[in-house]
Structures are given as C-alpha cells and as structure tokens.
Protein backbone atom coordinates (compact mmCIF):
# COMPACT_ATOMS: atom_id res chain seq x y z
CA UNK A 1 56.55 37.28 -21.91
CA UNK A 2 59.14 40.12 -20.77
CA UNK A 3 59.57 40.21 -17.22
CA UNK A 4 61.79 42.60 -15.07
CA UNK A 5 63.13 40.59 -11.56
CA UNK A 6 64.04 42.96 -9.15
CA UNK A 7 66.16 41.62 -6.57
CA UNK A 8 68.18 42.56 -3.31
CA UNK A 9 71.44 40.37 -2.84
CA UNK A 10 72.90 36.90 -4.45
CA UNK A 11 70.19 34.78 -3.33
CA UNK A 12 67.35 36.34 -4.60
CA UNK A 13 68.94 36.94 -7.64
CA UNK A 14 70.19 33.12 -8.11
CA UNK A 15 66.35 32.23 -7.11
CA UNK A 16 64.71 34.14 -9.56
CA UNK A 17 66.69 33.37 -12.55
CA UNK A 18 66.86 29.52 -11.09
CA UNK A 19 63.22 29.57 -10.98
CA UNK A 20 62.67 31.00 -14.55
CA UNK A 21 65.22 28.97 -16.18
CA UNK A 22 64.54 24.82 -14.54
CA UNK A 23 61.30 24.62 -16.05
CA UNK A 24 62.40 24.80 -19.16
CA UNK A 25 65.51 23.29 -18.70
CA UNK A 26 63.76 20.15 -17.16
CA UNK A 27 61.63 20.34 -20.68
CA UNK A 28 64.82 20.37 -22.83
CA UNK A 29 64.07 23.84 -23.93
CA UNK A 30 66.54 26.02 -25.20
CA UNK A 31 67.44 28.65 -22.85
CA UNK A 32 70.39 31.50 -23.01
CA UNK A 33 71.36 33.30 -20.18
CA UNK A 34 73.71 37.15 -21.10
CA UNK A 35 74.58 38.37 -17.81
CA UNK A 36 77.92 40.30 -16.26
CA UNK A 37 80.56 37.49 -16.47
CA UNK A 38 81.16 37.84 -12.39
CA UNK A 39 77.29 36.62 -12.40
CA UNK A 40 77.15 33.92 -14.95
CA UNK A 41 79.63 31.95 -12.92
CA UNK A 42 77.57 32.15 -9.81
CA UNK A 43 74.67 30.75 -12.21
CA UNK A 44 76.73 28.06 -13.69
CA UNK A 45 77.22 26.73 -10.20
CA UNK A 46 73.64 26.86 -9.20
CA UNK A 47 73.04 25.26 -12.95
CA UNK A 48 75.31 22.31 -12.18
CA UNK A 49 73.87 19.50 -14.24
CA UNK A 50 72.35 21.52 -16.46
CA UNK A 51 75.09 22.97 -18.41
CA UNK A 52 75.08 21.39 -21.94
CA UNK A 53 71.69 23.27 -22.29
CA UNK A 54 72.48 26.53 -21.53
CA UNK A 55 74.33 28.70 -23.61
CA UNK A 56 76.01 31.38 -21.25
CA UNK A 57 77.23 35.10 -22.48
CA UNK A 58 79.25 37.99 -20.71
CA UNK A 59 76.56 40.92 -20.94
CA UNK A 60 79.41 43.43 -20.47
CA UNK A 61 80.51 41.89 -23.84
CA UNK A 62 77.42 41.92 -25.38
CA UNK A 63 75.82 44.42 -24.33
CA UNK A 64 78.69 46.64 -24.21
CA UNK A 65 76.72 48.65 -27.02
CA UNK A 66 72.67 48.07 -26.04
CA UNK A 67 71.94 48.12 -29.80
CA UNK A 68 73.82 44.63 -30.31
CA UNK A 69 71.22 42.75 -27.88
CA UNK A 70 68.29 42.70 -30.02
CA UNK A 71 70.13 41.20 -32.96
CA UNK A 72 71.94 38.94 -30.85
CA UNK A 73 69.02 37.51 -29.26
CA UNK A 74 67.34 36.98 -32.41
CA UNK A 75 70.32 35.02 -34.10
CA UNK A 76 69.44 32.83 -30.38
CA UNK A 77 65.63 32.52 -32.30
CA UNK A 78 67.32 31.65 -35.83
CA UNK A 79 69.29 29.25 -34.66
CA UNK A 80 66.56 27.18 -32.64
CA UNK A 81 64.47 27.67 -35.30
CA UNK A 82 60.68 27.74 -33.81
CA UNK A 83 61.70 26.24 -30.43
CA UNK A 84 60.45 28.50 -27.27
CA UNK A 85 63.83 30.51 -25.74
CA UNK A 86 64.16 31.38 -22.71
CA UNK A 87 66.08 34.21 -22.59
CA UNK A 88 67.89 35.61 -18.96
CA UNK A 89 69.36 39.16 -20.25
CA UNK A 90 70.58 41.46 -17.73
CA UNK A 91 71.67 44.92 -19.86
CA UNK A 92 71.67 47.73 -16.75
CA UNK A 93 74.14 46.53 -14.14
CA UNK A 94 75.58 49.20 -11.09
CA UNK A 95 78.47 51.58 -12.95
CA UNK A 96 77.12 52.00 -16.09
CA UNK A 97 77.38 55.59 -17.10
CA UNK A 98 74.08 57.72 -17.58
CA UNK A 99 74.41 57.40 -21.33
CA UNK A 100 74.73 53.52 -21.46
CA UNK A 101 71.74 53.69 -18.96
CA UNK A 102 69.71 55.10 -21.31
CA UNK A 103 70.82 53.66 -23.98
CA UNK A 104 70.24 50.00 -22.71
CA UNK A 105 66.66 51.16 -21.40
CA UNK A 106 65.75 52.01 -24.71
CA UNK A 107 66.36 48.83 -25.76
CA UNK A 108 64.16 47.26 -23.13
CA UNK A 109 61.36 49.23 -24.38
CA UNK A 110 62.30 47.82 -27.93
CA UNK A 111 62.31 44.11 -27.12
CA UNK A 112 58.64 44.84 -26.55
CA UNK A 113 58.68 45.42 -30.72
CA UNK A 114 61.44 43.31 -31.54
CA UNK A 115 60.25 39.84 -32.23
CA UNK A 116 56.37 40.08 -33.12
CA UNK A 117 55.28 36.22 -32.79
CA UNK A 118 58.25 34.64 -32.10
CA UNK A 119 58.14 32.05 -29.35
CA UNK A 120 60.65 33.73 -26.54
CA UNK A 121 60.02 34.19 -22.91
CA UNK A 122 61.98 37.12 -21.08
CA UNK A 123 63.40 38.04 -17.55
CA UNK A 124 65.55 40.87 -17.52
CA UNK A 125 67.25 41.30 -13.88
CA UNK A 126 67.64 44.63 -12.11
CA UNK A 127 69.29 44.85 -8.74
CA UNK A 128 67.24 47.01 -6.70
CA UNK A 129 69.35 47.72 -3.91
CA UNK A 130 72.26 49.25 -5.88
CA UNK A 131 70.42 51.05 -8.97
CA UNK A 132 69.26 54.39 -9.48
CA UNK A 133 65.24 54.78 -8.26
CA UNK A 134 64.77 56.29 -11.46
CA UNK A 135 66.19 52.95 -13.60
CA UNK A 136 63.93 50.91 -11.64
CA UNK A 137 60.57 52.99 -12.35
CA UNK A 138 61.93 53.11 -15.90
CA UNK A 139 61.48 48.60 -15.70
CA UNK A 140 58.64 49.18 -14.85
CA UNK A 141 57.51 51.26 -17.65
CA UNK A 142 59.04 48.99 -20.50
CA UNK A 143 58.26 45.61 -18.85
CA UNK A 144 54.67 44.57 -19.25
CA UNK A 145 55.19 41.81 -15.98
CA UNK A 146 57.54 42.45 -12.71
CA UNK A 147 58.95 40.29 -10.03
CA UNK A 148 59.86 41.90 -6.54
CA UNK A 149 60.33 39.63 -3.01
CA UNK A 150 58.74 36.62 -5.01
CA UNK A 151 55.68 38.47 -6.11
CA UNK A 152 54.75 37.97 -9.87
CA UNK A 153 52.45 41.21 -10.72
CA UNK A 154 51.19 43.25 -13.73
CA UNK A 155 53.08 46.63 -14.23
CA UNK A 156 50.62 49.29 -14.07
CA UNK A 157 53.28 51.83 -15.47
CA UNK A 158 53.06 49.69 -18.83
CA UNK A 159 51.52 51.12 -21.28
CA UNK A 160 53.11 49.43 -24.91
CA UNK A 161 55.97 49.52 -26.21
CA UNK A 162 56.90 52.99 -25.98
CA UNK A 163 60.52 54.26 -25.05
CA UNK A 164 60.87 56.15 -22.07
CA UNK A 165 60.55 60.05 -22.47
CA UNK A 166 64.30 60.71 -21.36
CA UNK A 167 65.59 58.08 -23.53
CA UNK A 168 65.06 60.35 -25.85
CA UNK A 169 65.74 63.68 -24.75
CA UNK A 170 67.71 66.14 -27.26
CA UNK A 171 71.76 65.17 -26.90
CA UNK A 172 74.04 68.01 -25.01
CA UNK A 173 75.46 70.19 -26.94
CA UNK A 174 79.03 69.43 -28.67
CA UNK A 175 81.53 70.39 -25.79
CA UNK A 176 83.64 74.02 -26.50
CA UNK A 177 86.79 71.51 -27.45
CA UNK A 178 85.23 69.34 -30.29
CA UNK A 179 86.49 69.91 -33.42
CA UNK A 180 83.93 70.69 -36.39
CA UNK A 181 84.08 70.01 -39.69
CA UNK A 182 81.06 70.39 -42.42
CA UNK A 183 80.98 68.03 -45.14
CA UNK A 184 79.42 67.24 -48.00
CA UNK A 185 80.48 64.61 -50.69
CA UNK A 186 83.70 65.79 -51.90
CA UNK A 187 84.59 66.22 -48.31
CA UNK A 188 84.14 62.34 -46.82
CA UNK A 189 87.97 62.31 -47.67
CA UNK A 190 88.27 65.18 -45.18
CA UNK A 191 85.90 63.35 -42.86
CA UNK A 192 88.22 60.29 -42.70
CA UNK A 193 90.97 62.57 -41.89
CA UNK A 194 89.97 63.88 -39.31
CA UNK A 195 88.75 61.31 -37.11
CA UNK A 196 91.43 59.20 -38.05
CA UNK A 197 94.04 62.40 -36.53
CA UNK A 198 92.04 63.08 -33.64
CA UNK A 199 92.12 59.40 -32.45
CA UNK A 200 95.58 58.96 -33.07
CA UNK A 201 96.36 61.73 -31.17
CA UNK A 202 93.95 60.77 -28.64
CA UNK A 203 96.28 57.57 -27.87
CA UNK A 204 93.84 55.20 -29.25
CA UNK A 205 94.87 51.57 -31.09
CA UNK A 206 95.62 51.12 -34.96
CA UNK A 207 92.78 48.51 -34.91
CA UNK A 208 90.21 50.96 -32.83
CA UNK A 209 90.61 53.77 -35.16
CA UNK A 210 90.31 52.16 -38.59
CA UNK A 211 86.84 51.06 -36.82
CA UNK A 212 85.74 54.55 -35.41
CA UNK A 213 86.75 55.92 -38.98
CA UNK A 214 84.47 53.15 -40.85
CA UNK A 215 81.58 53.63 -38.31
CA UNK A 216 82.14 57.57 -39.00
CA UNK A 217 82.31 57.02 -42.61
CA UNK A 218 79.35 55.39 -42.58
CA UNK A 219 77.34 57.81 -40.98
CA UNK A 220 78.59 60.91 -43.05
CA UNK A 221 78.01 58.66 -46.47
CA UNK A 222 74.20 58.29 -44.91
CA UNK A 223 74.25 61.57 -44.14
CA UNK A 224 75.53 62.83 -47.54
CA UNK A 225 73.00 60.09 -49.51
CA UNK A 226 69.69 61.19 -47.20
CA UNK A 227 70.57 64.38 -45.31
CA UNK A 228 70.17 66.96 -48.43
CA UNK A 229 73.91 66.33 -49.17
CA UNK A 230 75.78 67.47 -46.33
CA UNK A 231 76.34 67.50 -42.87
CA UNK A 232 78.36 67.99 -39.80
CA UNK A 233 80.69 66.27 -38.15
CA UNK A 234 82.08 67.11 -34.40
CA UNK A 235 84.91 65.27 -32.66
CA UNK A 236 86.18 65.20 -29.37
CA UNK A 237 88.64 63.28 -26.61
CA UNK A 238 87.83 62.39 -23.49
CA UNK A 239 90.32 60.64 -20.61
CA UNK A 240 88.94 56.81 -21.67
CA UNK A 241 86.97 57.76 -25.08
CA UNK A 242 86.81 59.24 -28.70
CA UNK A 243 83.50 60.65 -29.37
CA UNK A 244 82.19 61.42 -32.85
CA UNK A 245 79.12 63.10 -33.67
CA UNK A 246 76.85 63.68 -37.05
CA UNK A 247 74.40 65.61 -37.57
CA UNK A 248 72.09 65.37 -41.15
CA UNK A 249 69.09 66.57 -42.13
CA UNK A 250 67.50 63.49 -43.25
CA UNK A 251 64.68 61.31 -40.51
CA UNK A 252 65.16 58.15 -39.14
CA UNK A 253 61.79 56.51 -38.80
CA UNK A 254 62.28 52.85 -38.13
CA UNK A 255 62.81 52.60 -33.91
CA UNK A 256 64.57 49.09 -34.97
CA UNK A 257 67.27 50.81 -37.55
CA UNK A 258 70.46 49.33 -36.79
CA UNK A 259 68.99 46.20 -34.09
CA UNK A 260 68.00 43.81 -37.22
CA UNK A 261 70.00 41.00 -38.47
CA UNK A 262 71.18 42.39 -42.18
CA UNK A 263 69.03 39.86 -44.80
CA UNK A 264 71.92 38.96 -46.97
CA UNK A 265 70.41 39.69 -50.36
CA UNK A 266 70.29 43.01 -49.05
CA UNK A 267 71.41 45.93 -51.28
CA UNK A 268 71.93 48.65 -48.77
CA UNK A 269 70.28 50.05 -45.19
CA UNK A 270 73.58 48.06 -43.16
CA UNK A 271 75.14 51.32 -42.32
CA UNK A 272 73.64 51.84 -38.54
CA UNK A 273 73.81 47.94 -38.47
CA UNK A 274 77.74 48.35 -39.00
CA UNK A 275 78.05 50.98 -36.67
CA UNK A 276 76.67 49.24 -34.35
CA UNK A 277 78.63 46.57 -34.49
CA UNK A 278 81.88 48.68 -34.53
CA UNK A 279 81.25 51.46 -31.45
CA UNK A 280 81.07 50.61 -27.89
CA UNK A 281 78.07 52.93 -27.76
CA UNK A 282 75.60 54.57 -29.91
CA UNK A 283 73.43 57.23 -29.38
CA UNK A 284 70.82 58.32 -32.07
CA UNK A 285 68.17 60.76 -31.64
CA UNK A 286 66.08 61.67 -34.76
CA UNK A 287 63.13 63.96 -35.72
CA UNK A 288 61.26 66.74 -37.78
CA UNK A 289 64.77 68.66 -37.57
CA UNK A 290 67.07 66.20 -38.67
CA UNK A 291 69.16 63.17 -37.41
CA UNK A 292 72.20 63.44 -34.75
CA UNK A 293 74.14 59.80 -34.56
CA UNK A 294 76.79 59.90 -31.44
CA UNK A 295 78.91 57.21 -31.36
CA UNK A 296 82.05 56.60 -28.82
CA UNK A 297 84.89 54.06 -28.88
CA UNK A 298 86.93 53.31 -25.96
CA UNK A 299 90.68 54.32 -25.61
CA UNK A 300 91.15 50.97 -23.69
C-alpha cells in the first residue's frame, strides 16, 4: 500500500496520519513515522501513550538528500524482520527548492519498485494548501491510492511505477562561471584538487570538503572505470552551495543505483551508494549519450 494524504491545515493532517498509524499501533505493529521535526512533535502529542512503539525521524534530516529514504526505510524492514511497517514519510514539504522537488518525487515513484514483497504499508503526506499544483498532480501520478477531505480513492493518474517525465528532464547547462576540468586516470589527482580549492575558497568546512572531494572522487573513478576512460568535471559556487558535476560516457541502467543497502560481501558498485550518503543532494540523469551525476553540498 502507498498512499498520498493530501491535507489542508494541522488537523487534517494530525487526523490522517492518526488514523493510519492507531490501527496498527493498537496491534503492536511496528510503525515509523520521518516527518519535518516541527511536525513530529505535533504527532508525538497526539501519539501520547503510544510512544515506545513509534520510532520518530526529522525528514529534513533524512531526507535532506531523497536518495537516502529508500535505504533508510528498508534498514526499518531489516530490522523488524518480516513484521508489517507502517511507514508515515513525508519527503516534499513547502520551501524545498525545484531541484529537491524533483528529486524527492522521483523517489516516490521508486518506492513503488523498492521493496517487491515486503510487508510495508505507506502514507506519504502532502499539504495541499501550500504546494505547488504541479507537486500535487505529480502524487498523484506515483501513488497508486490518495486521500483528500477523508476520501480514500484510486488514482486514475497511476499508471506503475514510472518516474514522472520532468523528473527526468536533461540538467541545465553548467553556468558561464563553473570551472572545467577533463580527466582521465592520471588526472583524478587533478580532480581532487580542484574541488578541494574551489570549496575552500568557497568558505566551506574542513569536514564538508574532504566529503564533497570523496563523493567527487568517486564519481570521476566510475567515470574513468565505465565511461571509456575519461570524463568531465565542472565546478561551481553558489551563495549557500558547492556544486560539482560529471559527466561520462558510460549508462546507468538500474533506477535503484545508489537507494540499496550495500550487501557487505560486496566487492564494488558502493560508489553512488557513498555519494549518496555524503551530498545533501544528488541529481543523476543517464541515457544513450552518457551519464551526468550533479551533486551539491551545503556551505552551512
């Protein structure tokens, strides 16, 4: 079951999530609720009684990067091992920027592949007085069930679990500022470098950097291992961001590269998983042309 709730104001939104959530709590079910943290306390209070059996995360935490939900949710499913979750996950709040937007709306579409057979019911929450028309019809094409003014109905916009057209739409183009560098094996050195300068400069922290330069690294070894050998690299600054971007060759054909729990015997494939877990957002778009992987860190 994956359900989007749309709901106008505190009290539908506390009744739909109360609703979805005290069956299951009343059955001793596990259930997880990721929501903005300003939320989760509301819920906590309407929970009151209930709190040893819910485990409670800050979406804006989470979520920060879309691409860590999946994985997160399905350590959740590892860890109750077989029991049916009920999972509250609200990715797409009010002043998220356009590319988190899409970002996090591809991943709705990718729950709907995520977790073939596992025993996990859904409700994703989208406040429909204060989003975008356009994120709203988007729920409704990546959530097979919806929930508006207490009305449970089928989405007729579903149609499987594809991701939204405009999810992904080509990137821009690399802004007149960024700073290019091709690269090929010899040159990861180079690569390093360079990001490792340009966020420095930027004002960014000792600890960000030495992540945006592994998360870079990783893409440009990828890049260099399955992109013919070479690629390109652009950089830029931005008032709260570093942005990186590589481009490659090579095809990315797996829509769940990067949003799977590593398997521990296993001998490579982690590098999206690392950036991933490194950037504050990720952008990959991939195709008969080649790969481009955009990845920002914040300067805060």
């Amino acid at each position: 079951m994956h359900q989007a709730l749309f709901y106008r104001g505190v009290e539908e939104y506390l009744d739909g999530v109360t609703q979805f959530v005290a069956p299951a709590l009343a059955a001793g079910e596990p259930v997880a609720i990721a929501v903005p943290a300003a939320k989760g306390e509301l819920l906590r209070e309407r929970l009151e009684g209930f709190a040893q059996g819910v485990e409670m995360f800050d979406m804006v935490e989470l979520g920060r990067n879309p691409a860590r939900i999946i994985p997160a949710v399905e350590t959740m499913l590892a860890n109750h091992d077989g029991e049916l979750l009920h999972y509250v996950g609200e990715p797409i709040w009010p002043g998220r920027s356009e590319e988190e937007i899409r970002e996090a709306t591809k991943h709705e579409a990718l729950i709907n592949l995520a977790w073939p057979g596992a025993r996990i019911r859904v409700l994703c929450p989208y406040d429909a007085s204060a989003l975008h028309a356009g994120v709203l019809a988007d729920a409704e094409r990546t959530h097979p069930e919806l929930i508006a003014d207490g009305v449970h109905r089928t989405s007729t916009a579903y149609s499987g679990p594809a991701v939204p057209i405009g999810c992904d739409s080509p990137l821009s183009a690399s802004p007149p500022d960024a700073v290019a560098l091709e690269f090929g094996l010899e040159e990861l050195f180079s690569v390093r470098a360079l990001v490792s300068e340009q966020a420095t400069a930027a004002g960014m922290g000792r600890d960000a950097v030495m992540d945006l330069v592994l998360a870079v690294n990783e893409l440009a070894t990828n890049a260099v291992r399955h992109g013919d050998g070479s690629g390109m690299l652009h950089v830029w600054c931005r008032p709260t961001r570093v942005v990186c971007q590589v481009e490659d060759r090579g095809q990315i054909t797996d829509p769940l590269a990067g949003r799977r729990v590593p398997v521990p015997s296993a001998a490579g494939g982690v590098g999206l998983w690392t950036v991933n877990q490194l950037c504050d957002l990720v952008e990959v778009r991939s195709g008969d042309a080649g790969t481009t992987v955009r990845v920002h860190i914040s300067l805060n």
